[in-house]
Structures are given as structure tokens and as C-alpha cells.
N, C-alpha and C. Protein backbone atom coordinates (compact mmCIF):
# COMPACT_ATOMS: atom_id res chain seq x y z
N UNK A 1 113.55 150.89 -39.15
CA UNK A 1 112.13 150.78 -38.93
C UNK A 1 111.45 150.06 -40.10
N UNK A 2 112.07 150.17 -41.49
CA UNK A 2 111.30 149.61 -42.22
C UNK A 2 111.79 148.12 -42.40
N UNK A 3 112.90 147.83 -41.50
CA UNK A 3 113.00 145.99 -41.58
C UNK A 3 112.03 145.70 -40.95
N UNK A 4 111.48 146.64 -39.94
CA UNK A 4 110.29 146.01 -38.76
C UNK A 4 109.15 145.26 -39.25
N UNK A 5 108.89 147.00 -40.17
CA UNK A 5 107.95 146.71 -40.77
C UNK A 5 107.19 145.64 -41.47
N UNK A 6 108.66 145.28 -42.68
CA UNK A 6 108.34 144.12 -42.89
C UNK A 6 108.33 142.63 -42.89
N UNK A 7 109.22 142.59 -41.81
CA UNK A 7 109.78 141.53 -40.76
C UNK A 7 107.86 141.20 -40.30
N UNK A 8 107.27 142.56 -39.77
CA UNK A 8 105.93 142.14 -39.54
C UNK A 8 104.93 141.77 -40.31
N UNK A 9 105.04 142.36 -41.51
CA UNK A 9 104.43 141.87 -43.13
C UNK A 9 104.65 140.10 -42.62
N UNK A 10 105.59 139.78 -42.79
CA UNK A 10 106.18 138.40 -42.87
C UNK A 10 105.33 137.67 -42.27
N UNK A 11 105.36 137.82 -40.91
CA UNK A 11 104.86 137.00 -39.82
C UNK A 11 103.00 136.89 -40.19
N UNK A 12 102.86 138.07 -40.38
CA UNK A 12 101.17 137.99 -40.62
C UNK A 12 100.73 137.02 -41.69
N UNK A 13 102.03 137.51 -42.80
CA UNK A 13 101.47 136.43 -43.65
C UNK A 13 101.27 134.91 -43.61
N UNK A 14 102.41 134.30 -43.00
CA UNK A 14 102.67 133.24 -42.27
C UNK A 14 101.03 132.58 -41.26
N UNK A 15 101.37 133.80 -40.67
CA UNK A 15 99.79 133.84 -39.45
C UNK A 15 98.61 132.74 -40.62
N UNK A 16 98.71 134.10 -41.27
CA UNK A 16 96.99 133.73 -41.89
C UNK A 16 97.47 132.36 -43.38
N UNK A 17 98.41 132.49 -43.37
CA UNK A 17 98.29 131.07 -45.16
C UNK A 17 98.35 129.96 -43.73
N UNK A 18 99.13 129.61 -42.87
CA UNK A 18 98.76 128.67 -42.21
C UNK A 18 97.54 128.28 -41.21
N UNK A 19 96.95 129.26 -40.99
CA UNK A 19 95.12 129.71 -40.14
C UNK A 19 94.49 128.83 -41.20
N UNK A 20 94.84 129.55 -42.90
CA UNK A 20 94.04 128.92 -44.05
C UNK A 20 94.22 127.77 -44.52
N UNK A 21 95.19 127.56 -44.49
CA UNK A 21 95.59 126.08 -44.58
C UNK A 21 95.02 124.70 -43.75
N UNK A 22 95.33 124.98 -42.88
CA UNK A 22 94.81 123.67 -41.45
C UNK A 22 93.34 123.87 -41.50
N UNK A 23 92.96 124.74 -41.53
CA UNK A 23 91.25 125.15 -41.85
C UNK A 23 91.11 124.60 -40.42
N UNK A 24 91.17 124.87 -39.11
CA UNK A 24 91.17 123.93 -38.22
C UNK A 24 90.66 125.25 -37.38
N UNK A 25 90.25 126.73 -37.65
CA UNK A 25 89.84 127.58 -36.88
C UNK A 25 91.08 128.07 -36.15
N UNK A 26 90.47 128.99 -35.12
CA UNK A 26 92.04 129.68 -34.41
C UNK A 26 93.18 129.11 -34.06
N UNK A 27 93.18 127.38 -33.56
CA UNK A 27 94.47 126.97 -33.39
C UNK A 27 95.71 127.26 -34.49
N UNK A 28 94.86 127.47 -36.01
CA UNK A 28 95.93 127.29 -36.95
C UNK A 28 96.92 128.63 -37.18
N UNK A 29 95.69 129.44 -36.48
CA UNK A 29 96.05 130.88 -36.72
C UNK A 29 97.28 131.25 -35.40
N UNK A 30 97.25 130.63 -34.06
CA UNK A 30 98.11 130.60 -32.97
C UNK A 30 99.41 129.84 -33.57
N UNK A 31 99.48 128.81 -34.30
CA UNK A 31 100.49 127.78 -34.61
C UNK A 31 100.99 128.45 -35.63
N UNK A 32 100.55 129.24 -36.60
CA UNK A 32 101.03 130.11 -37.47
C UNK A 32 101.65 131.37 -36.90
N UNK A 33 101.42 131.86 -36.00
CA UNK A 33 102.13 133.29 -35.51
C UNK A 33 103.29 132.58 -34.70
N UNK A 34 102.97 131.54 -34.02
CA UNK A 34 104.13 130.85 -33.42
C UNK A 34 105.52 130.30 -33.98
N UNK A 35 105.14 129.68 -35.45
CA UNK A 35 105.55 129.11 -36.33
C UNK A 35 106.28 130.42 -37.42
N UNK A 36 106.27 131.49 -37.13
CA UNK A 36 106.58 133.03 -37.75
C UNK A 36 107.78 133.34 -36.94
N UNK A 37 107.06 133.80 -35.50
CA UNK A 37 107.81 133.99 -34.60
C UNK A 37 109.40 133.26 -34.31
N UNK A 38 108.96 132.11 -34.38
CA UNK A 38 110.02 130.84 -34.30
C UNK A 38 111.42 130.69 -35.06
N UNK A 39 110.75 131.42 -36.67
CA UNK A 39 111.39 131.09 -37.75
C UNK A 39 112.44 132.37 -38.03
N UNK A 40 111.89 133.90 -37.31
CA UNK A 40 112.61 134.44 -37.00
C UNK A 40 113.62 134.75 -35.81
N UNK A 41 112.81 133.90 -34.93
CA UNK A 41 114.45 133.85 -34.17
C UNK A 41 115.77 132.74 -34.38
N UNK A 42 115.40 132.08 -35.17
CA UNK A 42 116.07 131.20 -35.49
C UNK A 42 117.06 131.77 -36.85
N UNK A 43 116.47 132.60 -37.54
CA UNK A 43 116.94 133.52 -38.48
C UNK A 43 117.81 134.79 -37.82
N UNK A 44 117.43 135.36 -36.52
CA UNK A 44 117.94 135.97 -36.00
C UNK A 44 119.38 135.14 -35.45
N UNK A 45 119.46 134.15 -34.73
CA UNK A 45 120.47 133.47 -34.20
C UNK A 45 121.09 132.86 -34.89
N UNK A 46 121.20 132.53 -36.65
CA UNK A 46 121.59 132.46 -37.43
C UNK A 46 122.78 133.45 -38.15
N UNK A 47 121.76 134.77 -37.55
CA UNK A 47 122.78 135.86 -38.74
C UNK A 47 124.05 135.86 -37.69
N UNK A 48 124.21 135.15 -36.19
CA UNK A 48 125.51 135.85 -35.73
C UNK A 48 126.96 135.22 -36.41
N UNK A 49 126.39 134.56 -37.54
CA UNK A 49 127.60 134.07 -38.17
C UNK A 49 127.45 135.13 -39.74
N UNK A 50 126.87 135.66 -40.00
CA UNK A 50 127.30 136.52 -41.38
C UNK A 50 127.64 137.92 -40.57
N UNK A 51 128.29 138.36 -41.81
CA UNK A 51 128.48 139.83 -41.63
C UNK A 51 128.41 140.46 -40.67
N UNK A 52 126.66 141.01 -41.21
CA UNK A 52 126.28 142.03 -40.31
C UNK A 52 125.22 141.40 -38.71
N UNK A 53 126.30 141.10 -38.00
CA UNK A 53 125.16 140.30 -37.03
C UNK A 53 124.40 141.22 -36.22
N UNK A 54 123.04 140.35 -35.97
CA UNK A 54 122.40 140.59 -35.02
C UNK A 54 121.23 141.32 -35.83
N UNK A 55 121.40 140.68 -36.91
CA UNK A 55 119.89 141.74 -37.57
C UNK A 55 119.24 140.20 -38.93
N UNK A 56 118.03 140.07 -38.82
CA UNK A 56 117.06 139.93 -40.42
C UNK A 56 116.96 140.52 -41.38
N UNK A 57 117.40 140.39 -41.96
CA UNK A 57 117.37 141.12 -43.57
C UNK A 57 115.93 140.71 -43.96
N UNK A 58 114.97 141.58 -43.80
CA UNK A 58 113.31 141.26 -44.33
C UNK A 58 113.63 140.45 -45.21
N UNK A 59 113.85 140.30 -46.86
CA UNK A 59 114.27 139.86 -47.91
C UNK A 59 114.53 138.18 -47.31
N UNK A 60 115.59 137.70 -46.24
CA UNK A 60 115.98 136.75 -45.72
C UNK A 60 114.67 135.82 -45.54
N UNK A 61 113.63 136.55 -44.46
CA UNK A 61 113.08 136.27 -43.66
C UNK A 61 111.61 136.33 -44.90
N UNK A 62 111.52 137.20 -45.89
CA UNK A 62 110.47 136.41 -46.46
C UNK A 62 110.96 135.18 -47.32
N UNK A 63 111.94 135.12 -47.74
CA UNK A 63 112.96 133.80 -48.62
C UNK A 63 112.24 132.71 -47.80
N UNK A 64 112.97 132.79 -46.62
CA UNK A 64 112.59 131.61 -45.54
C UNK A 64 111.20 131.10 -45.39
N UNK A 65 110.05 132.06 -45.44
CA UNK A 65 108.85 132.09 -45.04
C UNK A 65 108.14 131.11 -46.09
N UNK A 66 109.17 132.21 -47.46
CA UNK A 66 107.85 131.46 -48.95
C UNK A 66 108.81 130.06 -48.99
N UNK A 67 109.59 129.40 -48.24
CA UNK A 67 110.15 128.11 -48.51
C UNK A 67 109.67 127.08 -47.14
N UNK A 68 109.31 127.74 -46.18
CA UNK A 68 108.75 126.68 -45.29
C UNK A 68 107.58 126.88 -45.35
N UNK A 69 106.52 127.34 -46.05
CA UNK A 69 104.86 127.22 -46.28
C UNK A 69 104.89 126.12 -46.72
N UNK A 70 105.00 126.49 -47.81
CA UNK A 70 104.75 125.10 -49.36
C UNK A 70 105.06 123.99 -48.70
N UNK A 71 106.49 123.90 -48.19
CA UNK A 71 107.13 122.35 -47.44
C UNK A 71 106.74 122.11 -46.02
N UNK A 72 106.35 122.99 -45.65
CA UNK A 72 105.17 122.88 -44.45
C UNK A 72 103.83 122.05 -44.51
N UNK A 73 103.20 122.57 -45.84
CA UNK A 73 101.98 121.93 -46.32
C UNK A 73 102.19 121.00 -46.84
N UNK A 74 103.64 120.41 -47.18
CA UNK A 74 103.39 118.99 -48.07
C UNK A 74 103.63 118.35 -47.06
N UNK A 75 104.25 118.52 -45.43
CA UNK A 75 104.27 117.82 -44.71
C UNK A 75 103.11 117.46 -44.40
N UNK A 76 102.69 118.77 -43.73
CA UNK A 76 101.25 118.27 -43.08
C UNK A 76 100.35 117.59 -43.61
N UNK A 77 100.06 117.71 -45.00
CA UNK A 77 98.77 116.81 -45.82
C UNK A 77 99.34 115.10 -46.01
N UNK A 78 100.81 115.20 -45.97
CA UNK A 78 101.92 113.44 -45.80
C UNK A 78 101.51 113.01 -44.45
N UNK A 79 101.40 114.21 -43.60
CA UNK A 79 101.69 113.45 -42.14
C UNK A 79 99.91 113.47 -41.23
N UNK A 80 99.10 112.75 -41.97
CA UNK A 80 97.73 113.27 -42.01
C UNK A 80 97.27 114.29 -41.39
N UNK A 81 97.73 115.33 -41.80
CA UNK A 81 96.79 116.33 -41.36
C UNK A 81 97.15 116.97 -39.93
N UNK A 82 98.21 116.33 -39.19
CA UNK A 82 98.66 116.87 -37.44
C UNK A 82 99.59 118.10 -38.07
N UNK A 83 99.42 118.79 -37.28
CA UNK A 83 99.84 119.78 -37.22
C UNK A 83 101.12 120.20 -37.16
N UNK A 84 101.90 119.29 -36.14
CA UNK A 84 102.92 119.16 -35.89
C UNK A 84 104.25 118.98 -36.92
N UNK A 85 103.67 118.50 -37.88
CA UNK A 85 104.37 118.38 -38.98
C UNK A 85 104.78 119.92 -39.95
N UNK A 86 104.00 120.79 -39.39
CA UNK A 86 104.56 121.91 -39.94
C UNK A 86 106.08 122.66 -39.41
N UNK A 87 106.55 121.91 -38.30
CA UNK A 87 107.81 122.45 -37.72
C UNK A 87 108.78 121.92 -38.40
N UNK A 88 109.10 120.75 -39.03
CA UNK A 88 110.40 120.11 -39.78
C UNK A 88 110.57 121.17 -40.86
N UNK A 89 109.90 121.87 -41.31
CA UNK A 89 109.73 122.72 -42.58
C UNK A 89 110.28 123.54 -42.22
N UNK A 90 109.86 124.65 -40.93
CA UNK A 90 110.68 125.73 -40.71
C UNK A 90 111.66 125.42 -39.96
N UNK A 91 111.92 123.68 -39.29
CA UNK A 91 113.38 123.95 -38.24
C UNK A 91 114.61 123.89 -40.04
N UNK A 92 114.05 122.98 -41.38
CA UNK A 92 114.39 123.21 -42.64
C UNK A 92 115.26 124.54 -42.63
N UNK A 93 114.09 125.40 -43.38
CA UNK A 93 114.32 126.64 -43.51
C UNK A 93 114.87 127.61 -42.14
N UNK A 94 114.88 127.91 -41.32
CA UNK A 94 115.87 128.20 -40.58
C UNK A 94 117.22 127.90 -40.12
N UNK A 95 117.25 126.77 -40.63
CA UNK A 95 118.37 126.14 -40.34
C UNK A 95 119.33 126.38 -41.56
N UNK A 96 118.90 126.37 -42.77
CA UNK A 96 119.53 126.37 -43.77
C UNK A 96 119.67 127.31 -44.24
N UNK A 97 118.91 128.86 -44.47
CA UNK A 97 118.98 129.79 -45.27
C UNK A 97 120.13 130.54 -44.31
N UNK A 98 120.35 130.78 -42.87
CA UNK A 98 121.40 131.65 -42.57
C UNK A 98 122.56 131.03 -43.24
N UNK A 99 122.94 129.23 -43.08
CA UNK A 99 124.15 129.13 -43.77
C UNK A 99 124.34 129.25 -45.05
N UNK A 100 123.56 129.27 -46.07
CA UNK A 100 123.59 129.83 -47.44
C UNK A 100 123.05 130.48 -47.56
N UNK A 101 122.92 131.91 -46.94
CA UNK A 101 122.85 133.29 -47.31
C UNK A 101 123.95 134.07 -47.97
N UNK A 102 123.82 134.70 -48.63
CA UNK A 102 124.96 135.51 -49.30
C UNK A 102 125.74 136.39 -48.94
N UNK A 103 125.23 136.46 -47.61
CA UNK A 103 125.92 137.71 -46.94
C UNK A 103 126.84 137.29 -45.66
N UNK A 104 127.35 135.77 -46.02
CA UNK A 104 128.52 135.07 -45.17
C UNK A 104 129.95 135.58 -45.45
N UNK A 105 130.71 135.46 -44.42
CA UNK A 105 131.69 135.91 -44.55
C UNK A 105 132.58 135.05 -45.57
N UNK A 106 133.79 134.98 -46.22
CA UNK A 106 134.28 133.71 -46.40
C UNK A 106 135.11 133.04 -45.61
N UNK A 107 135.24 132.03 -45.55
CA UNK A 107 136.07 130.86 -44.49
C UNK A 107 137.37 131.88 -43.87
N UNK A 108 138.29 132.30 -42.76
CA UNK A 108 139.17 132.40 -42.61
C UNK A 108 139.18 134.18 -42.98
N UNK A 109 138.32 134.80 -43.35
CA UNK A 109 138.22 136.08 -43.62
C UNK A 109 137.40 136.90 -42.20
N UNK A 110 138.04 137.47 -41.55
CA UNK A 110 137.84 138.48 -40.89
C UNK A 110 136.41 138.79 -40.58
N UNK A 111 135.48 138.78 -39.80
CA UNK A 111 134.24 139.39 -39.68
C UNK A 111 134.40 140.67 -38.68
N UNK A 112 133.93 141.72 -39.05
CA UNK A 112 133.90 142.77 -38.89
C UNK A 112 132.34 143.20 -38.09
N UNK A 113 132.00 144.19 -37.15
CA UNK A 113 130.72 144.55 -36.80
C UNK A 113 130.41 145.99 -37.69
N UNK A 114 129.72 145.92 -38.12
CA UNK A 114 128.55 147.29 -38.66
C UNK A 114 128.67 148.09 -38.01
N UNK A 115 128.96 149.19 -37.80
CA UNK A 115 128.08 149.84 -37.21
C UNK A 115 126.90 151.25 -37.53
């Protein structure tokens, strides 16, 4: 319950630095919960290659978050200002933090389920 928790911490925050960012009124705030949402399932469908699959490690998922803002925003202010440019950042960061997460198995070593 408390990954939920702050799995949901995450997303809000996401919500509102990108709402604040685009300064563009509620769309930014929809494209930001979307852009949250997104980044954890992509984080989710990620972990079925480490370890313990089928779960976000909060910790993961804010890593990811505080690395596709910043590179989110340098897109968008490069790519004048469309919006759209905030997705290369998190397809970035989703894409990359499950495979260099630390909690991969090594090559040829056994993965095991949790339970």
C-alpha cells in the first residue's frame, strides 16, 4: 500500500510541474496526468524483465519522473513551445531506466518470481 501511495505522490507531482510549466491552463494539467500515467506503465512493462516482476519500485518511478521533467522542458521550450514534445522525454526515461535499473537479473542467471 505504501508503493501506491507513492507511486501516487509521483503522478501528482508530474500532474502539476507540467500544468506549471506549459502555463497553457488545464490542458497542461490533462497532458501531465497522462504523461505520469504513461510513464508508469511503461515502467510497469519494463520491470517484467528484472527480478521482481510485475511491480514499480516508487524510488524507480520517482528516478524516472525527476529525469523526464527537466528533459521534457528542454524539449518543449527547443520545440517551440508544442506540447508534444514532452513525450520523447518520457518514451527516454521509460525506456531506459527499467534496462539500467539495479535490480536486473544478470545475463544467463536464472530469474526467479517473489513471492
Amino acid at each position: 500500500m505504501r508503493n501506491l501511495w507513492s507511486s501516487v505522490l509521483v503522478v501528482v507531482g508530474i500532474t502539476v510541474a507540467i500544468g506549471l510549466l506549459t502555463a497553457v491552463g488545464w490542458p497542461g494539467y490533462v497532458m501531465g496526468a497522462g504523461f505520469g500515467l504513461s510513464l508508469w506503465g511503461m515502467l510497469w512493462f519494463g520491470s517484467f524483465a528484472s527480478v521482481q516482476r510485475g511491480t514499480v519500485p516508487a524510488r524507480t518511478y520517482a528516478t524516472a519522473a525527476a529525469v523526464a521533467v527537466p528533459l521534457g522542458y528542454v524539449f518543449y521550450r527547443l520545440g517551440a513551445q508544442n506540447g508534444a514534445w514532452w513525450a520523447p522525454a518520457f518514451i527516454l526515461a521509460g525506456a531506459v531506466l527499467p534496462a539500467a535499473s539495479s535490480e536486473q537479473a544478470a545475463p544467463g542467471q536464472e530469474r526467479r518470481r517473489l513471492r
